[in-house]
N, C-alpha and C. Protein backbone atom coordinates (compact mmCIF):
# COMPACT_ATOMS: atom_id res chain seq x y z
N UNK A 1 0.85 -1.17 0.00
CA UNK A 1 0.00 0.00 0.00
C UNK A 1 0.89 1.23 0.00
N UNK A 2 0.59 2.29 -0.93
CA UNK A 2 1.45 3.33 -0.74
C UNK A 2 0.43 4.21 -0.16
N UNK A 3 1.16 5.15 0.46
CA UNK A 3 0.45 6.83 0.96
C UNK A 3 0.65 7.85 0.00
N UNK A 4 -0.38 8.49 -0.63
CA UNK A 4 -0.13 9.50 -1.32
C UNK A 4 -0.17 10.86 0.07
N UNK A 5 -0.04 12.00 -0.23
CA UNK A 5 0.11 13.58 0.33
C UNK A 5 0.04 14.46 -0.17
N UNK A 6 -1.50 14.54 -0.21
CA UNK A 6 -1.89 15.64 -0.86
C UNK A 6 -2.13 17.13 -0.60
N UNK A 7 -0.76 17.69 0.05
CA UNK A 7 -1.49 19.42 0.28
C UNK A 7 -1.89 20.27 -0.40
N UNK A 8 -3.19 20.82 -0.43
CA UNK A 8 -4.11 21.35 -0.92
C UNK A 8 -5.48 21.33 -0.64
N UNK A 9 -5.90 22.68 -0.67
CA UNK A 9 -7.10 23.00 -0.49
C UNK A 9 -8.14 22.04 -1.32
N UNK A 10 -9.13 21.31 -0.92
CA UNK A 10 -10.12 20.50 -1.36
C UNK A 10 -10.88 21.95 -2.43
N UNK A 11 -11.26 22.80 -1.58
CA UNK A 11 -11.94 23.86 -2.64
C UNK A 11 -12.19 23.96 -3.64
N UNK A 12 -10.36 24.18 -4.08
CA UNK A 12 -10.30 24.82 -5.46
C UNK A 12 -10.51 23.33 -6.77
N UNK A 13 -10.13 22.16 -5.97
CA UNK A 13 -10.40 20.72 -7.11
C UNK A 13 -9.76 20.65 -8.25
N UNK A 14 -10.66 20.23 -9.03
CA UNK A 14 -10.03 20.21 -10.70
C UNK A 14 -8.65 19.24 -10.29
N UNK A 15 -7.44 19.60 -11.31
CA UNK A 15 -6.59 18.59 -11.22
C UNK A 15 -6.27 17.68 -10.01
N UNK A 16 -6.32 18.70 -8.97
CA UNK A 16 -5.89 18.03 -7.30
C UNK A 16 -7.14 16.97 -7.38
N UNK A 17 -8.76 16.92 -7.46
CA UNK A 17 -9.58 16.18 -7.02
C UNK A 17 -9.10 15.02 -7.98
N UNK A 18 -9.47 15.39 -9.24
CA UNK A 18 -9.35 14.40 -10.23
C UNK A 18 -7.76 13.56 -10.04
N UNK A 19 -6.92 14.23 -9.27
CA UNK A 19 -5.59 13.41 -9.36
C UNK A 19 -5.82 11.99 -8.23
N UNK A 20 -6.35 13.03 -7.06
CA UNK A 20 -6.52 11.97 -6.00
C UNK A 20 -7.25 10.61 -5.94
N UNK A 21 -8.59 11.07 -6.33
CA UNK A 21 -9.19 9.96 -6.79
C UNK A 21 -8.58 8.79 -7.88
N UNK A 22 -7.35 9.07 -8.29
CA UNK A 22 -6.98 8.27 -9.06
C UNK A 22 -5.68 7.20 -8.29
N UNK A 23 -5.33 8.26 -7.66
CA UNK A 23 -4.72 7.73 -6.30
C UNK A 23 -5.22 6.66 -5.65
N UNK A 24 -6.34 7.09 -5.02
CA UNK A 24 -7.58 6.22 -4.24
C UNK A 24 -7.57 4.89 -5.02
N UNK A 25 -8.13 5.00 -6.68
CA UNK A 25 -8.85 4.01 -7.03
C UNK A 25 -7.85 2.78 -7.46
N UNK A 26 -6.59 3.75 -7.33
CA UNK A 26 -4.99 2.80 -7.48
C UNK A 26 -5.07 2.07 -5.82
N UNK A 27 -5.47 2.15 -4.84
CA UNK A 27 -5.04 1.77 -3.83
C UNK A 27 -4.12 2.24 -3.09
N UNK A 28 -4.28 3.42 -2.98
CA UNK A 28 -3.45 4.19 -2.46
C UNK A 28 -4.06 4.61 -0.67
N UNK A 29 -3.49 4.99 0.12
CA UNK A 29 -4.07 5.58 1.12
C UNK A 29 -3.83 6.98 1.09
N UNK A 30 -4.41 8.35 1.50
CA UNK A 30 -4.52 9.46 1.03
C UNK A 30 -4.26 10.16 1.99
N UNK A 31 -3.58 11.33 2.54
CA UNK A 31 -4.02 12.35 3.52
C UNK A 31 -4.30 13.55 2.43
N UNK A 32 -5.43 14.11 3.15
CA UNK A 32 -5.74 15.50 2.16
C UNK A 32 -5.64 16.61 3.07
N UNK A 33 -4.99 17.67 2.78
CA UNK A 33 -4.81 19.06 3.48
C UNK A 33 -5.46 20.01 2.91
N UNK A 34 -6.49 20.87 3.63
CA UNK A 34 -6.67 21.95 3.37
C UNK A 34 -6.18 23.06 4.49
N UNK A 35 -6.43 24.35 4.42
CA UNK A 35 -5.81 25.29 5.03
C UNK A 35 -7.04 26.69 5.30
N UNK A 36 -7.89 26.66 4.81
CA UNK A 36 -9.02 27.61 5.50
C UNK A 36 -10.37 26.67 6.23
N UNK A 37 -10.40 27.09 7.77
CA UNK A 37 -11.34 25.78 7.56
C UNK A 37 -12.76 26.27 7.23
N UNK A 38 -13.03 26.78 6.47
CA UNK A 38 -14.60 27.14 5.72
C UNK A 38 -14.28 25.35 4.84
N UNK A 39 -12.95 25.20 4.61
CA UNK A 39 -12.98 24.17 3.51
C UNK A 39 -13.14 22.66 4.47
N UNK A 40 -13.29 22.47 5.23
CA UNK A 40 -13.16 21.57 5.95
C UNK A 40 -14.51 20.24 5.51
N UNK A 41 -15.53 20.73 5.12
CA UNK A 41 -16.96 20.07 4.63
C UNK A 41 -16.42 19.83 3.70
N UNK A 42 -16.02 20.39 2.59
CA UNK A 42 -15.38 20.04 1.16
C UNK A 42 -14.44 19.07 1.37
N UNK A 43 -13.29 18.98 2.37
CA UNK A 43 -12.54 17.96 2.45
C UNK A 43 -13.23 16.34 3.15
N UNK A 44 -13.82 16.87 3.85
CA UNK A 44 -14.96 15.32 4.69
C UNK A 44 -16.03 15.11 3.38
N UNK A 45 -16.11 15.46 2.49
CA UNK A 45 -16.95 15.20 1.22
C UNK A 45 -16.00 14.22 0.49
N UNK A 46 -14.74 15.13 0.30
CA UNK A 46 -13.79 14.47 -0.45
C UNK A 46 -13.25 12.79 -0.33
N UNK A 47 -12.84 13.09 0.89
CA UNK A 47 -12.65 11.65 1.89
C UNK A 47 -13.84 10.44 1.96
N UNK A 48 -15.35 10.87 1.71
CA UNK A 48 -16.27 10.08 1.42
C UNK A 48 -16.57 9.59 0.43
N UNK A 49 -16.10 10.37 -0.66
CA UNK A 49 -15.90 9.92 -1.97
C UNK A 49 -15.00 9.11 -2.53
N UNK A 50 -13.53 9.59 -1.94
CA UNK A 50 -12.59 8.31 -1.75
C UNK A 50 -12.42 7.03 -1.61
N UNK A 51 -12.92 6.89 -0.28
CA UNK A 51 -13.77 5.50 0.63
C UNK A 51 -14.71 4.91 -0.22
N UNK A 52 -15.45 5.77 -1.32
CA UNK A 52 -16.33 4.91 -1.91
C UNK A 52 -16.18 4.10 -2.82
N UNK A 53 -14.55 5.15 -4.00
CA UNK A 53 -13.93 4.02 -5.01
C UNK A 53 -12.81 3.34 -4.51
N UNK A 54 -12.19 3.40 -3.15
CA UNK A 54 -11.29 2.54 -2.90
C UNK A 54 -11.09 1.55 -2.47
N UNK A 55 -9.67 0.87 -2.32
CA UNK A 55 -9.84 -0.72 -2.11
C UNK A 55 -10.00 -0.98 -0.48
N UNK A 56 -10.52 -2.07 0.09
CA UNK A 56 -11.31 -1.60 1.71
C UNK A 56 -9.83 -1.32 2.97
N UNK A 57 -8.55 -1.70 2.16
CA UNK A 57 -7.55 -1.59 2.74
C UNK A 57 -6.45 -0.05 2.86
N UNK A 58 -7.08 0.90 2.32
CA UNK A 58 -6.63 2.05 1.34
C UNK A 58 -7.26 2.82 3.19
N UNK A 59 -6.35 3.79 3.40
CA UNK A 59 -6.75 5.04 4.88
C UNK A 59 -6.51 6.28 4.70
N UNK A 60 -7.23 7.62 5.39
CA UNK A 60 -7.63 8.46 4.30
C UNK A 60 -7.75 9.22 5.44
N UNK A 61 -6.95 10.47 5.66
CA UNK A 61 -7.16 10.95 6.51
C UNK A 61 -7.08 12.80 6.33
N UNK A 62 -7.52 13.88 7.12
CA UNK A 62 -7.81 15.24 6.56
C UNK A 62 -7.34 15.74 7.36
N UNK A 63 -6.24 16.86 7.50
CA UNK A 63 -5.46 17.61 7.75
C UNK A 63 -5.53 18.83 7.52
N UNK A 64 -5.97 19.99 8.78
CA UNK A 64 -5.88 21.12 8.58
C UNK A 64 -4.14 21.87 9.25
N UNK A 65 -3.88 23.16 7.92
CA UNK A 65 -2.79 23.45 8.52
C UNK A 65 -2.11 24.94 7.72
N UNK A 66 -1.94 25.76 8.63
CA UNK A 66 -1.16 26.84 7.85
C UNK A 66 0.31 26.75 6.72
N UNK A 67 0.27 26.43 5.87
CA UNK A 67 1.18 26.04 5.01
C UNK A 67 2.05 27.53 4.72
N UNK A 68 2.13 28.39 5.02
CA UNK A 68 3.05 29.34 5.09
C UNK A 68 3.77 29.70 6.52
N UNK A 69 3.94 28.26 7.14
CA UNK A 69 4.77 28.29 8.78
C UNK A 69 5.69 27.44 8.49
N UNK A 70 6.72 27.64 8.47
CA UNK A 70 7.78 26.55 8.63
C UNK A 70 7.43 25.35 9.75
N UNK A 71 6.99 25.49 10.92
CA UNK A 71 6.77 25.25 12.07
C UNK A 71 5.44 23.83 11.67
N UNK A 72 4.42 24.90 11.46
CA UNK A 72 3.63 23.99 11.04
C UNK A 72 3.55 23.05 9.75
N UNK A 73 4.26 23.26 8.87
CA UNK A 73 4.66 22.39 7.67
C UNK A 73 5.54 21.04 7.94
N UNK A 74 6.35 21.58 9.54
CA UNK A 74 7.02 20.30 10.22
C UNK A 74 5.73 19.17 10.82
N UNK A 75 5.12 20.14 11.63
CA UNK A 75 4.07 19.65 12.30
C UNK A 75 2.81 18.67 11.65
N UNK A 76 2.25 19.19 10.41
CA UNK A 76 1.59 18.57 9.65
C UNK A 76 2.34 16.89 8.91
N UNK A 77 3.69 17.29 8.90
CA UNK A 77 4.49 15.90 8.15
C UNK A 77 4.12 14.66 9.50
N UNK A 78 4.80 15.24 10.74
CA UNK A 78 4.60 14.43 11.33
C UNK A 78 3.34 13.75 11.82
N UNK A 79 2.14 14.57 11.75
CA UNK A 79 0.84 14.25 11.80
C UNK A 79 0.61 13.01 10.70
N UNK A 80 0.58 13.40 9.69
CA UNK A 80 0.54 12.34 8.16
C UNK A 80 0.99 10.92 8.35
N UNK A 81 2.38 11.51 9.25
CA UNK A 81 3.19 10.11 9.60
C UNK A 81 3.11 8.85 10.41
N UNK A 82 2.46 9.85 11.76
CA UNK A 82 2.10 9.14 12.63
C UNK A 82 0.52 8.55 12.45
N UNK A 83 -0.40 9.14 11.76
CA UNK A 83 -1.96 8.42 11.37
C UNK A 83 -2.18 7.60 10.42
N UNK A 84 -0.99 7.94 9.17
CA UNK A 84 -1.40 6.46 8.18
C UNK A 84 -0.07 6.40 7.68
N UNK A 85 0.98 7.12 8.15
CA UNK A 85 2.42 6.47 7.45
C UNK A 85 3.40 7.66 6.10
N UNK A 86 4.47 6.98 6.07
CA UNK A 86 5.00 7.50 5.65
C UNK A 86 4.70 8.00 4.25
N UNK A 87 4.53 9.29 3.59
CA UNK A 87 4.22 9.12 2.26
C UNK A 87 5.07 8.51 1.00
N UNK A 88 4.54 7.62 0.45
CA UNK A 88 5.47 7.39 -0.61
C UNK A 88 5.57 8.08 -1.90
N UNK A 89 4.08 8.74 -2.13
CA UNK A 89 4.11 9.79 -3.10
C UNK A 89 3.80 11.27 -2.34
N UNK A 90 4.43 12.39 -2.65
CA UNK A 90 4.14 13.86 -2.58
C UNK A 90 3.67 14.41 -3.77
N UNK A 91 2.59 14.26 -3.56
CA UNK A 91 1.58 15.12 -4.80
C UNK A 91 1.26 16.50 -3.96
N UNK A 92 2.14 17.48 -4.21
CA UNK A 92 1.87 18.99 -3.90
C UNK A 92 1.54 19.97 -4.79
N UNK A 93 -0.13 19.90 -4.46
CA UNK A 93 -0.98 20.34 -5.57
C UNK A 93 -1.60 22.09 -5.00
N UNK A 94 -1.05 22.47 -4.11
CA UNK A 94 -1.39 23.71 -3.44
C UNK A 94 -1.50 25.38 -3.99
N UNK A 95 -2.23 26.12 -3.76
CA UNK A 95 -1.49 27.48 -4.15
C UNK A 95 -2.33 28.25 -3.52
N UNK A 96 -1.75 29.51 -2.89
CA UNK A 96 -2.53 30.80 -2.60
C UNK A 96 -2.51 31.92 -3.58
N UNK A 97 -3.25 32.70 -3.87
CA UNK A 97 -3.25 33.76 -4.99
C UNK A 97 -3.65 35.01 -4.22
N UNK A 98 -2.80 36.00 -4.25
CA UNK A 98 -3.04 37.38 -3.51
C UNK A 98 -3.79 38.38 -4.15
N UNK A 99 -3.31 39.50 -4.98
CA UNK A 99 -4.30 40.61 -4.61
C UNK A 99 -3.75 40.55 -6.70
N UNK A 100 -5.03 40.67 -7.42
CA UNK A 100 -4.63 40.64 -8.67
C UNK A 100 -3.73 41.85 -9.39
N UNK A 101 -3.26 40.73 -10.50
CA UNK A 101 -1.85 41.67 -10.93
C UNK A 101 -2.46 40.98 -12.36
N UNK A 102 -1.89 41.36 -13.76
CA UNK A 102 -2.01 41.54 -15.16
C UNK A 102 -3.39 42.37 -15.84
N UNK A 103 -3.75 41.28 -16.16
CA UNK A 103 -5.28 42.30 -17.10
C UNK A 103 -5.82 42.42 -16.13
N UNK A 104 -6.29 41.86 -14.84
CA UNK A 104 -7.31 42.40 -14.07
C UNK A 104 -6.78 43.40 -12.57
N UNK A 105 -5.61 43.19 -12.56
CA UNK A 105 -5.08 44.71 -11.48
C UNK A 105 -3.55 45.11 -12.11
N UNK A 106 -2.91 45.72 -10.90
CA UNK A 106 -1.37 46.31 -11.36
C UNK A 106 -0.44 46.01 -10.70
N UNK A 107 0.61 45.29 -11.34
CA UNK A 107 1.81 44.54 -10.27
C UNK A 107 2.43 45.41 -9.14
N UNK A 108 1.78 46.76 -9.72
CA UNK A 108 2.33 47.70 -8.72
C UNK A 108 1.59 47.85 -7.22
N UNK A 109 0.58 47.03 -7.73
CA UNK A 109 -0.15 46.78 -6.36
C UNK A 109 -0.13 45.91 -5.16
N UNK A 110 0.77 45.18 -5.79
CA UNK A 110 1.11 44.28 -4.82
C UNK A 110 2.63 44.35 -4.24
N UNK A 111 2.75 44.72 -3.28
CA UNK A 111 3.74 45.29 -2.40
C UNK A 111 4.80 43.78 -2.26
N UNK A 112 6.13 43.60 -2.68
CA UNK A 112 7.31 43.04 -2.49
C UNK A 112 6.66 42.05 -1.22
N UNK A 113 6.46 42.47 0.17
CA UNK A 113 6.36 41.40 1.36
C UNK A 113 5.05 40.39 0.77
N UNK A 114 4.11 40.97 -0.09
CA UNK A 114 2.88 39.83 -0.27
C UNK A 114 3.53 38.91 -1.06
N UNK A 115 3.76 39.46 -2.47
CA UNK A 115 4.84 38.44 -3.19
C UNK A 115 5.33 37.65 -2.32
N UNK A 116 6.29 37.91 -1.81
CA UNK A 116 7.18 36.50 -1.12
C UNK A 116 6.42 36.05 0.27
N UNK A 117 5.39 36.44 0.45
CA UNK A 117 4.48 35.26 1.62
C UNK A 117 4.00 34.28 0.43
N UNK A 118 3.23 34.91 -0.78
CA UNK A 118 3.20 34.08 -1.83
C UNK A 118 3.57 33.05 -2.20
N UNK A 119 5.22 33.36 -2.22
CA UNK A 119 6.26 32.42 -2.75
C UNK A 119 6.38 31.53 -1.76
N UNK A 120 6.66 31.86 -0.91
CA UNK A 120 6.77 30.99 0.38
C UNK A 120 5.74 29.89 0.26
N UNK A 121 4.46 29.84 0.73
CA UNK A 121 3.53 28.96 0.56
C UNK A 121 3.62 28.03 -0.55
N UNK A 122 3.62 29.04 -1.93
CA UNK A 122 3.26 28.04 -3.04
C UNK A 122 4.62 27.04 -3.85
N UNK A 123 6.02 27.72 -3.26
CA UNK A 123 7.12 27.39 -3.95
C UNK A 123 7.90 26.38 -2.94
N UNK A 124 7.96 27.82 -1.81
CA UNK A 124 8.95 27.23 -0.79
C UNK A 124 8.54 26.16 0.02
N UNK A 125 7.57 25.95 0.44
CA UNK A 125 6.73 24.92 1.19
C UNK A 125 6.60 23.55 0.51
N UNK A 126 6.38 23.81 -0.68
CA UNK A 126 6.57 22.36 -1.53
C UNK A 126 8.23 21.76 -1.47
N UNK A 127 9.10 23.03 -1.04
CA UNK A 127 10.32 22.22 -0.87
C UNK A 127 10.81 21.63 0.21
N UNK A 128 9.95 22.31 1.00
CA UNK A 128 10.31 21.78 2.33
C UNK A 128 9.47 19.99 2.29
N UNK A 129 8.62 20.40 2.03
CA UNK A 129 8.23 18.99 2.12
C UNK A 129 8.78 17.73 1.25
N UNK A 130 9.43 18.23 0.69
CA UNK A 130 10.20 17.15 -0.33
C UNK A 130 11.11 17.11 0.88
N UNK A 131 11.63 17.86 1.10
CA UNK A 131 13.10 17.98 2.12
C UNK A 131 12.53 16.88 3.35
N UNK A 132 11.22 16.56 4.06
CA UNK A 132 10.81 15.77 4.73
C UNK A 132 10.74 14.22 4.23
N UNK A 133 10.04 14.34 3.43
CA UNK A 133 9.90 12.93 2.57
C UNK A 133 10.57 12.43 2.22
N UNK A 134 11.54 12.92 1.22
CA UNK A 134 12.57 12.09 0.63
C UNK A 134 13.31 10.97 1.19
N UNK A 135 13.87 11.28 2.21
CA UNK A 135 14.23 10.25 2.78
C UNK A 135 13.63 8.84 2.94
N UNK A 136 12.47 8.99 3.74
CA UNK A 136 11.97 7.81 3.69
C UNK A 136 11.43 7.01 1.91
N UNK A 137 11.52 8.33 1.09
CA UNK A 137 11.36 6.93 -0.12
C UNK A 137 12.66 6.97 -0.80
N UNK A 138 13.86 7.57 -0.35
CA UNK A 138 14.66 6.81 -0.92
C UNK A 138 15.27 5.78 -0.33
N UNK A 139 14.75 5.67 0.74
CA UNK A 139 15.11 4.04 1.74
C UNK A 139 13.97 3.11 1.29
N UNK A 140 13.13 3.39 0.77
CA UNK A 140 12.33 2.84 -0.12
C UNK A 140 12.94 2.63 -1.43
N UNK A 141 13.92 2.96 -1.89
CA UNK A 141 14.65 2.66 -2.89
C UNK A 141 13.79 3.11 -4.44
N UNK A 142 12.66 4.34 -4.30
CA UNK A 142 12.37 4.81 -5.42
C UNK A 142 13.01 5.86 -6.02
N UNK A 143 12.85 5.70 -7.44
CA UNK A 143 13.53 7.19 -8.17
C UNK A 143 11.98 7.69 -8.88
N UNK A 144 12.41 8.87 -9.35
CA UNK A 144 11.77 9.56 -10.72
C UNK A 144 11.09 11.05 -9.79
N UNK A 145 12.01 12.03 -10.27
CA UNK A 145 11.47 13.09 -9.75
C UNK A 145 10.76 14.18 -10.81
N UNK A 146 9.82 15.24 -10.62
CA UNK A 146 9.17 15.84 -11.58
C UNK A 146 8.66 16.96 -10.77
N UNK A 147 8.91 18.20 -11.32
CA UNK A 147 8.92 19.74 -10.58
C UNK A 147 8.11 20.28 -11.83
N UNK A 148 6.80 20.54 -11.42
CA UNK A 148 5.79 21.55 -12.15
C UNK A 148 5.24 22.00 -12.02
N UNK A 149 5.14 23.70 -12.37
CA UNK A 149 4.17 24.85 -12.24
C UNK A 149 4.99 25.43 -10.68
N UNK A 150 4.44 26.17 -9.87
CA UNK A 150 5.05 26.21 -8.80
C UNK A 150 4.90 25.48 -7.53
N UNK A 151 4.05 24.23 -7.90
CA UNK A 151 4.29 22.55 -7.04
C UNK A 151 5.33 22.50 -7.28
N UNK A 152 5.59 21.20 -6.41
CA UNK A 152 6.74 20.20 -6.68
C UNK A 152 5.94 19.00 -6.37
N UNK A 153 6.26 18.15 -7.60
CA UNK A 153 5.44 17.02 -7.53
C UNK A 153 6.49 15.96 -7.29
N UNK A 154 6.62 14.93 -6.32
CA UNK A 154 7.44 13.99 -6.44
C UNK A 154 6.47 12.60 -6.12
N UNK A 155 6.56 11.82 -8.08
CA UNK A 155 6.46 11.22 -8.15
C UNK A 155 7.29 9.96 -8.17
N UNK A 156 7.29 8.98 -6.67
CA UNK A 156 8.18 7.80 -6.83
C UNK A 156 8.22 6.53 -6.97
N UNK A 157 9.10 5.88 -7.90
CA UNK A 157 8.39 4.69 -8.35
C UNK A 157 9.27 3.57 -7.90
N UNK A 158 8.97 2.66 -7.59
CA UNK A 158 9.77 1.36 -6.93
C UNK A 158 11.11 1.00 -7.66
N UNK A 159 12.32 0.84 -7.31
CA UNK A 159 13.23 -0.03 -7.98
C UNK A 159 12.87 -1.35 -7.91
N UNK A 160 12.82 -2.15 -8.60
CA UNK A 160 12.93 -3.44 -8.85
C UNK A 160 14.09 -4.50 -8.90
């Protein structure tokens, strides 16, 4: 059984929902993170939906957590770890979006410190969590890494 780790808001969906569930229906066990809890119903929706295409051995658990804390980005790994295990995949499907900039506002509007709380969350946080994980799947003896958009997706696949 592998653990997927999925941080991200249930909310926003689309690729993140459609990824997970594919996760699930692979036999995967899931933790899902969101981070406002207005989203918290959306994630206990999510998790019921899970449970419904997965295999009866597959554990699935929902995680709220400020993803722009160093502190708590530690805190949440170890949570994941200790309720259903180590992840073997990091699917970091997350993002916050601040105050609009191109056709619909002016980059000048958004002041240097928002930017990099920005970055932080959506860039830096996905590295940290690789920086957690890795280890345990490369004692798992998987390779194949893949960095896209401002996720970091680490997908790992068994040596044989």
């Amino acid at each position: 059984m592998e653990v997927v780790w999925r941080p991200q808001s249930p909310s926003i969906g689309g690729i993140g929902q459609v990824t997970t569930r594919t996760f699930a229906r692979s036999g995967c066990s899931v933790a899902v993170h969101y981070q406002a809890a207005s989203s918290h119903a959306k994630a206990d929706t999510l998790i019921s939906d899970l449970k419904a295409i997965a295999s009866s051995d597959a554990r699935f658990a929902i995680f709220q957590t400020d993803l722009s804390n160093y502190d708590e980005v530690r805190r949440l790994h170890a949570e994941v770890v200790q309720q259903i295990g180590h992840p073997d995949i990091l699917f970091a499907n997350h993002g916050i979006a601040g105050p609009k900039v191109g056709p619909l506002g002016n980059i000048n509007d958004m002041p240097m410190k928002v930017f990099e709380e920005m970055w932080w969350t959506n860039t830096g946080m996905s590295y940290m969590l690789a920086q957690l994980c890795v280890p345990h799947m490369e004692a798992q003896k998987y390779e194949q890494f893949s960095h896209q958009g401002n996720s970091l997706h680490r997908a790992l696949i068994r040596r044989h």
